[in-house]
Protein backbone atom coordinates (compact mmCIF):
# COMPACT_ATOMS: atom_id res chain seq x y z
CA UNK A 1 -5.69 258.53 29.40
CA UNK A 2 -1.35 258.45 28.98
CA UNK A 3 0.29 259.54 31.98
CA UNK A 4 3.97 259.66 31.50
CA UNK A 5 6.24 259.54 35.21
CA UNK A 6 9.72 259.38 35.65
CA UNK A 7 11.29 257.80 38.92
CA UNK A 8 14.53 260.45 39.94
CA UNK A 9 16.75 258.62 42.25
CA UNK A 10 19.90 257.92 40.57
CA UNK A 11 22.16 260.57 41.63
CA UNK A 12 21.40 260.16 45.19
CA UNK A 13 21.49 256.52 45.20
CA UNK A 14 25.28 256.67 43.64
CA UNK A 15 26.13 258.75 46.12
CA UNK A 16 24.96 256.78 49.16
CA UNK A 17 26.65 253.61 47.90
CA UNK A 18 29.89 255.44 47.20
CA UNK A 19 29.91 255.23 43.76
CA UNK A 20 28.98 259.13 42.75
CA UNK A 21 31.57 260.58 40.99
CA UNK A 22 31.50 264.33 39.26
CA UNK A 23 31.37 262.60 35.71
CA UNK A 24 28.50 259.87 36.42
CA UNK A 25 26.11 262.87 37.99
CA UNK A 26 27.44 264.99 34.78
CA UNK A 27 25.94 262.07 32.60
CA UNK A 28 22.58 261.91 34.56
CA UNK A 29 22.54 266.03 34.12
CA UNK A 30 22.81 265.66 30.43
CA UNK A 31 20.19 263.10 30.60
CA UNK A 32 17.86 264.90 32.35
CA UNK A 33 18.14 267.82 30.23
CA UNK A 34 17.25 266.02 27.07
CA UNK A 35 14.19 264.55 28.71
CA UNK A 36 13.00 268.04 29.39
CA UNK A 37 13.64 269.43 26.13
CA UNK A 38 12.14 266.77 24.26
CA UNK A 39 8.99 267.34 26.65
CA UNK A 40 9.20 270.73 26.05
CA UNK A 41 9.43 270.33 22.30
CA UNK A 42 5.80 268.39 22.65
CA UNK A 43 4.48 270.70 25.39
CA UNK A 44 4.17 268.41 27.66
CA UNK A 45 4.24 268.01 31.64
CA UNK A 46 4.57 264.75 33.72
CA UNK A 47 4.93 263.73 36.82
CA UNK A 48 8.49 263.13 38.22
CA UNK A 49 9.30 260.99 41.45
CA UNK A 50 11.91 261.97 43.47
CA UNK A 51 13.37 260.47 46.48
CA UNK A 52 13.92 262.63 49.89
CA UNK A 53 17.50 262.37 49.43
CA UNK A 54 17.43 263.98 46.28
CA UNK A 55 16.08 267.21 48.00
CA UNK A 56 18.93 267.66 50.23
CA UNK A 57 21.90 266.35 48.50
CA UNK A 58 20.70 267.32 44.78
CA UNK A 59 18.15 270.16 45.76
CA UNK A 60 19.41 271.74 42.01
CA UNK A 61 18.21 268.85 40.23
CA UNK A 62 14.33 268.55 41.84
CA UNK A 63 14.24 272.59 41.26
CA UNK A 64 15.26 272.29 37.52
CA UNK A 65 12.20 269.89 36.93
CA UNK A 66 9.92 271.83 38.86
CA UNK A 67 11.33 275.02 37.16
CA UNK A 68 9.98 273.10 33.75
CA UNK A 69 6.28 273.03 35.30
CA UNK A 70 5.98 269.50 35.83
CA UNK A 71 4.99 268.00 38.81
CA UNK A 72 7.14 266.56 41.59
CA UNK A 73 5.95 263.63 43.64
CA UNK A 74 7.33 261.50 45.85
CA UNK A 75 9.36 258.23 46.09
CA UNK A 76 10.13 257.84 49.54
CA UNK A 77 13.93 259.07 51.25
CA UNK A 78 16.05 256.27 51.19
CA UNK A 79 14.80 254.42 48.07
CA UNK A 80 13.79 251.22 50.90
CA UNK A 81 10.80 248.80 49.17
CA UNK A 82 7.76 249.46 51.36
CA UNK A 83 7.35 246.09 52.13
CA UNK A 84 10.69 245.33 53.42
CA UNK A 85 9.78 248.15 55.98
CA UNK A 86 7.66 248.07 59.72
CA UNK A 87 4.85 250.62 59.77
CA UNK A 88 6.53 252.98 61.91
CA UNK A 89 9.89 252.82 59.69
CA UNK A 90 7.47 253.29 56.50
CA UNK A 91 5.99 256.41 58.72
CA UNK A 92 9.10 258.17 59.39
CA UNK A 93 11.00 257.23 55.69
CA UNK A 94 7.51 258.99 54.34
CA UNK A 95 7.51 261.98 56.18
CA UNK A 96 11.20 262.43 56.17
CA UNK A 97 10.64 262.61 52.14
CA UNK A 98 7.76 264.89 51.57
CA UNK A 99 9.16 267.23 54.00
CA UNK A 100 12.73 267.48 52.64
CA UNK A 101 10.43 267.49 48.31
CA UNK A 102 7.96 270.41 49.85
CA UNK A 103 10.73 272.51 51.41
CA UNK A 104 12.31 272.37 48.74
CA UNK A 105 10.35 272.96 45.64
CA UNK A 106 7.73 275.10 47.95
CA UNK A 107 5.09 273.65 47.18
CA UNK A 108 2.72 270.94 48.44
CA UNK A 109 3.43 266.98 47.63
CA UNK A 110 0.56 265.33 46.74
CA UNK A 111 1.70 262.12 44.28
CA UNK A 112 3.94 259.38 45.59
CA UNK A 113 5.51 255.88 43.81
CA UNK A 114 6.63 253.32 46.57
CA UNK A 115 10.70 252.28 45.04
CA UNK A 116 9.73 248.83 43.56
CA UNK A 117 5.87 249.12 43.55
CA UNK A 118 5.89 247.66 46.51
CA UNK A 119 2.78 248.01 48.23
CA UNK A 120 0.56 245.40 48.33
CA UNK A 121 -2.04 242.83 50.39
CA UNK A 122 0.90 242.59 53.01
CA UNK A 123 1.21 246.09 53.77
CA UNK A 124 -1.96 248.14 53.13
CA UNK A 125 -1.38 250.17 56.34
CA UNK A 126 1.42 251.89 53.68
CA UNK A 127 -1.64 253.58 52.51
CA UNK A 128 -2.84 255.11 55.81
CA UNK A 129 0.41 256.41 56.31
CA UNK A 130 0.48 258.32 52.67
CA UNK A 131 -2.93 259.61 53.61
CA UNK A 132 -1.60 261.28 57.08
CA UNK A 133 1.26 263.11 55.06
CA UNK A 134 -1.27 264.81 52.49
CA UNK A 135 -0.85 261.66 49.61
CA UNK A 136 -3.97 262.48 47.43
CA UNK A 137 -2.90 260.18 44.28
CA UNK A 138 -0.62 257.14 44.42
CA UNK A 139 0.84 254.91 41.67
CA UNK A 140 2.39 252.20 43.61
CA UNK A 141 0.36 249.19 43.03
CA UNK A 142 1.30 246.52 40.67
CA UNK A 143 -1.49 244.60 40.03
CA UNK A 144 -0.06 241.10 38.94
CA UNK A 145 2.70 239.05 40.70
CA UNK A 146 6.15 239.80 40.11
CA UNK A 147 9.35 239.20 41.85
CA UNK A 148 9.07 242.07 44.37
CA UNK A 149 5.52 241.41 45.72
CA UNK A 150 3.22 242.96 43.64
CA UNK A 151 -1.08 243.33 43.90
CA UNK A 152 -2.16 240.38 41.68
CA UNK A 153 -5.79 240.77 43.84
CA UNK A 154 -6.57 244.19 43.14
CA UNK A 155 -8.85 244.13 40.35
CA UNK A 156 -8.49 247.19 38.33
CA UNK A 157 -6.43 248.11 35.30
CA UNK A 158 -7.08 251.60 35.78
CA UNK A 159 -7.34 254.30 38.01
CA UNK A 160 -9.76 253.85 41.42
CA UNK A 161 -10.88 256.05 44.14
CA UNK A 162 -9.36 254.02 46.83
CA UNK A 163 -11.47 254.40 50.23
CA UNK A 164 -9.61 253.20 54.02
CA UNK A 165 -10.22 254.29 56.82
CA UNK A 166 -12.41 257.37 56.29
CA UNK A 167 -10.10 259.12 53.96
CA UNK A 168 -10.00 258.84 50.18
CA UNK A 169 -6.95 258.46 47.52
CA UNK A 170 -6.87 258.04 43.72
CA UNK A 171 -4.75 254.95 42.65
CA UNK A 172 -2.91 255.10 39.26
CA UNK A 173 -1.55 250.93 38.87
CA UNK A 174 0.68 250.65 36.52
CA UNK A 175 -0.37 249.75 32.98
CA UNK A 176 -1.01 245.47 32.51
CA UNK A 177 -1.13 243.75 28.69
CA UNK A 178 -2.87 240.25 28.97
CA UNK A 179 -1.29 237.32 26.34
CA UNK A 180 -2.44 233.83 26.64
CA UNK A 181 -4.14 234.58 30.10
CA UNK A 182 -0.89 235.67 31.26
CA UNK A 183 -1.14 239.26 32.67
CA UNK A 184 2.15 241.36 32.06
CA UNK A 185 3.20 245.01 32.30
CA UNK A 186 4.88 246.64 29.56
CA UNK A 187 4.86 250.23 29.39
CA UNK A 188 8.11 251.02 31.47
CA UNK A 189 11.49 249.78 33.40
CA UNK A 190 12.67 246.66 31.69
CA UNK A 191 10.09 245.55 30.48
CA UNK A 192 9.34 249.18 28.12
CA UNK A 193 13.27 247.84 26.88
CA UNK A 194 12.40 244.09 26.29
CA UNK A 195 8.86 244.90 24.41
CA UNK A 196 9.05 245.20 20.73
CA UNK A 197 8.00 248.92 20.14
CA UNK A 198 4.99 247.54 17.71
CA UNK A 199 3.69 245.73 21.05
CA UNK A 200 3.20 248.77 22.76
CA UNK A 201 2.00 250.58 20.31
CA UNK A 202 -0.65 248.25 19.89
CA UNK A 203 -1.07 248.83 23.32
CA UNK A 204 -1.15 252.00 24.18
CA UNK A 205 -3.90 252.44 21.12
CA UNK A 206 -5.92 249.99 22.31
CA UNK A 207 -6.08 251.40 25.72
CA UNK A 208 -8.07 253.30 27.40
CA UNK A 209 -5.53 253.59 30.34
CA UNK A 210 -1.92 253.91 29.20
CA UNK A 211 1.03 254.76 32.20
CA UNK A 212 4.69 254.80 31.26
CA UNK A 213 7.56 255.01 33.90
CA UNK A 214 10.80 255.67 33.30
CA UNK A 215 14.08 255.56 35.15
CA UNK A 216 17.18 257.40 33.95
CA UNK A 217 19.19 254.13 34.16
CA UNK A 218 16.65 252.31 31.60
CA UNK A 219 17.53 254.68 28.88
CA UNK A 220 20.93 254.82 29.48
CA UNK A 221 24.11 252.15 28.48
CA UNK A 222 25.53 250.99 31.67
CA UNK A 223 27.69 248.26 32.42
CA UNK A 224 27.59 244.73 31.30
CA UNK A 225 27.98 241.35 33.32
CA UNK A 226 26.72 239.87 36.39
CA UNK A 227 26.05 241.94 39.49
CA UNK A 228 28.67 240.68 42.20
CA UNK A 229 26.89 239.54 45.40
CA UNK A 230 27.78 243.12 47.73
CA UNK A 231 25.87 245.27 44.76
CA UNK A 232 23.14 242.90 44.53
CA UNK A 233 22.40 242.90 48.31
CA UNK A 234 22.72 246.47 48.84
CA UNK A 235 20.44 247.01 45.41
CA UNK A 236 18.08 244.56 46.85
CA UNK A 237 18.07 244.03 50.51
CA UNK A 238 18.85 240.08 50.14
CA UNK A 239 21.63 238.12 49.41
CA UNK A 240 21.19 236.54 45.79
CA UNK A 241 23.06 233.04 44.43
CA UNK A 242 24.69 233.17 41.15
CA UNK A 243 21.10 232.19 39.14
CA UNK A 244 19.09 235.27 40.80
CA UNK A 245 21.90 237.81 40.33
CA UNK A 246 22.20 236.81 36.73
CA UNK A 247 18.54 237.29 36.12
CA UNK A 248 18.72 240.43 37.38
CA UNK A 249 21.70 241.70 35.93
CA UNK A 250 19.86 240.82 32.16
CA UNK A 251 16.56 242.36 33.41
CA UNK A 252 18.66 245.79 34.42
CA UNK A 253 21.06 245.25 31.10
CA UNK A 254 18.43 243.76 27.88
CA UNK A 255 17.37 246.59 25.32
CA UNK A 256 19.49 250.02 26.93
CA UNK A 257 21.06 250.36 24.54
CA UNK A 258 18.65 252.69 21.88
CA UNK A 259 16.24 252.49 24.91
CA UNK A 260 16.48 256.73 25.09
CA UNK A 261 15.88 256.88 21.01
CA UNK A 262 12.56 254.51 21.76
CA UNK A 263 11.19 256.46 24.30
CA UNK A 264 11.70 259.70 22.42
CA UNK A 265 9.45 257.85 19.40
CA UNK A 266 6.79 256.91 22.11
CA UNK A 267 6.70 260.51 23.22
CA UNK A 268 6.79 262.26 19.81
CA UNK A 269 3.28 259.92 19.24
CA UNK A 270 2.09 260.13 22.24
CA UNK A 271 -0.37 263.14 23.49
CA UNK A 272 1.10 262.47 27.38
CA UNK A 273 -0.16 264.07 30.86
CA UNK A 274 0.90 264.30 34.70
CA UNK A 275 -0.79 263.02 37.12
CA UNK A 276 -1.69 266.31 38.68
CA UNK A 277 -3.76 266.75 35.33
CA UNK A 278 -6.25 264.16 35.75
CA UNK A 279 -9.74 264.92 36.78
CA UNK A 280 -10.45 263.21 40.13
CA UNK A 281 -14.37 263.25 39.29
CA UNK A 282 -13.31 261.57 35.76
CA UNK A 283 -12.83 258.40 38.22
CA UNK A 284 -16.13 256.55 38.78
CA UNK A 285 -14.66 253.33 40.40
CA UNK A 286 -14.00 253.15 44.00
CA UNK A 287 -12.33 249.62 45.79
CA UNK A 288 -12.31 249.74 49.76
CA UNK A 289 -9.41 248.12 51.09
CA UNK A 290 -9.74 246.00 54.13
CA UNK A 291 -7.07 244.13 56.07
């Protein structure tokens, strides 16, 4: 099983803080477009994530994926981590989302991607809420530590029938390698850029589970050097010392450049699917999740 996704936030998330410009979303457009040609090209679909905001203040953008037949899921309004969010806050961000996604593609939302994979053991009401706004398949979960949270307890490497208070939800976690005993993902983000293109290869053939994720800022150059400490807390919620903002700036920066080039290659190879295209009774495994 290779399910390709794509997270679509970036226009939207220059805009809100204030650095959107006509040339920037002019370079995401172009972007865009070759991603859908080249999935064209191979025939075919994926799943794409958008965020609420993208709906209302980029509505051209979510139509011109949908337009290509591939399925639009979603990934919350504001582009807030789950976990850094009450229940109720989680409640309204969700339904603010799938309402603005469904009105304007005109069609029913069923996927979603929390920004950051962050749902976990410290928020697994976030899953009740998806179910009460239609969720039928989530790929939010994480399932090894990481600096956001993560689900190191979870206990699959594959999709599972999730089961919660009486309702029902296929989980897609993303895609783990195991070296040494240490668990590590590898098929996406940064850490598709910092993985030698043999490694996941090796992977993805070895695998009977293979999920790739892609935003349009991995595949892209952007700029080089340390965040300052006013984009690191409004990417991140926190303030961050010199040491954390550094480690993050070479986790955002390492392997972009040639990053579009290498995801083209794993695509060409690569027989993909959406999530949409998956056959819920192909799933046998089912985890309840208790508090």
């Amino acid at each position: 099983m290779n399910i390709l996704t794509f997270d679509i936030e970036e226009w939207a998330i220059a805009k809100s803080r204030g650095y959107g410009s006509a040339a920037l979303y002019q370079k995401y457009d172009r972007c865009l477009k070759q991603i859908l040609d080249k999935l064209d090209e191979r025939s075919i679909k994926a799943t794409f994530f958008c965020l609420g905001m993208m709906a209302e203040d980029f509505p051209e953008v979510v139509k011109i994926i949908s337009g290509r037949e591939h399925e639009i899921g979603c990934h919350s309004y504001k582009h807030l981590w789950a976990n850094k969010m009450t229940e109720p806050e989680f409640r309204e961000d969700t339904r603010l989302a799938v309402t603005a996604l469904e009105q304007c593609i005109g069609e029913k939302v069923l996927s979603y991607r929390a920004p950051a994979f962050s749902i976990g053991e410290s928020n697994l009401w976030a899953f009740d809420v998806l179910a009460e706004n239609g969720i039928t398949r989530d790929a939010s979960v994480f399932p090894a530590p990481r600096d956001f949270g993560g689900f190191p307890s979870f206990g699959y490497d594959g999709p599972v029938i999730l089961e919660r208070n009486g309702w029902r939800m296929v989980e897609f976690p993303v895609s783990m390698a195991s070296v040494f005993g240490r668990r590590f993902a590898y098929s996406g983000g940064g850490y598709f850029r910092l993985m030698p293109e043999s490694f996941i290869k090796y992977e993805q053939k070895n695998s009977g589970y293979f999920m790739c994720y892609f935003h349009l800022n991995d595949i892209l150059p952007g700029p080089r050097g340390v965040m300052s400490p006013s984009s690191y807390e409004k990417a991140y919620g926190e303030s961050g010392n010199w040491m954390k903002r550094a480690v993050r700036s070479f986790k955002n920066q390492v392997g972009r450049e040639g990053a579009l080039a290498k995801m083209f290659a794993l695509i060409d190879r690569v027989d993909f699917s959406s999530l949409d295209s998956v056959p819920i009774g192909s799933i046998q495994e089912v985890k309840s999740l208790k508090d």
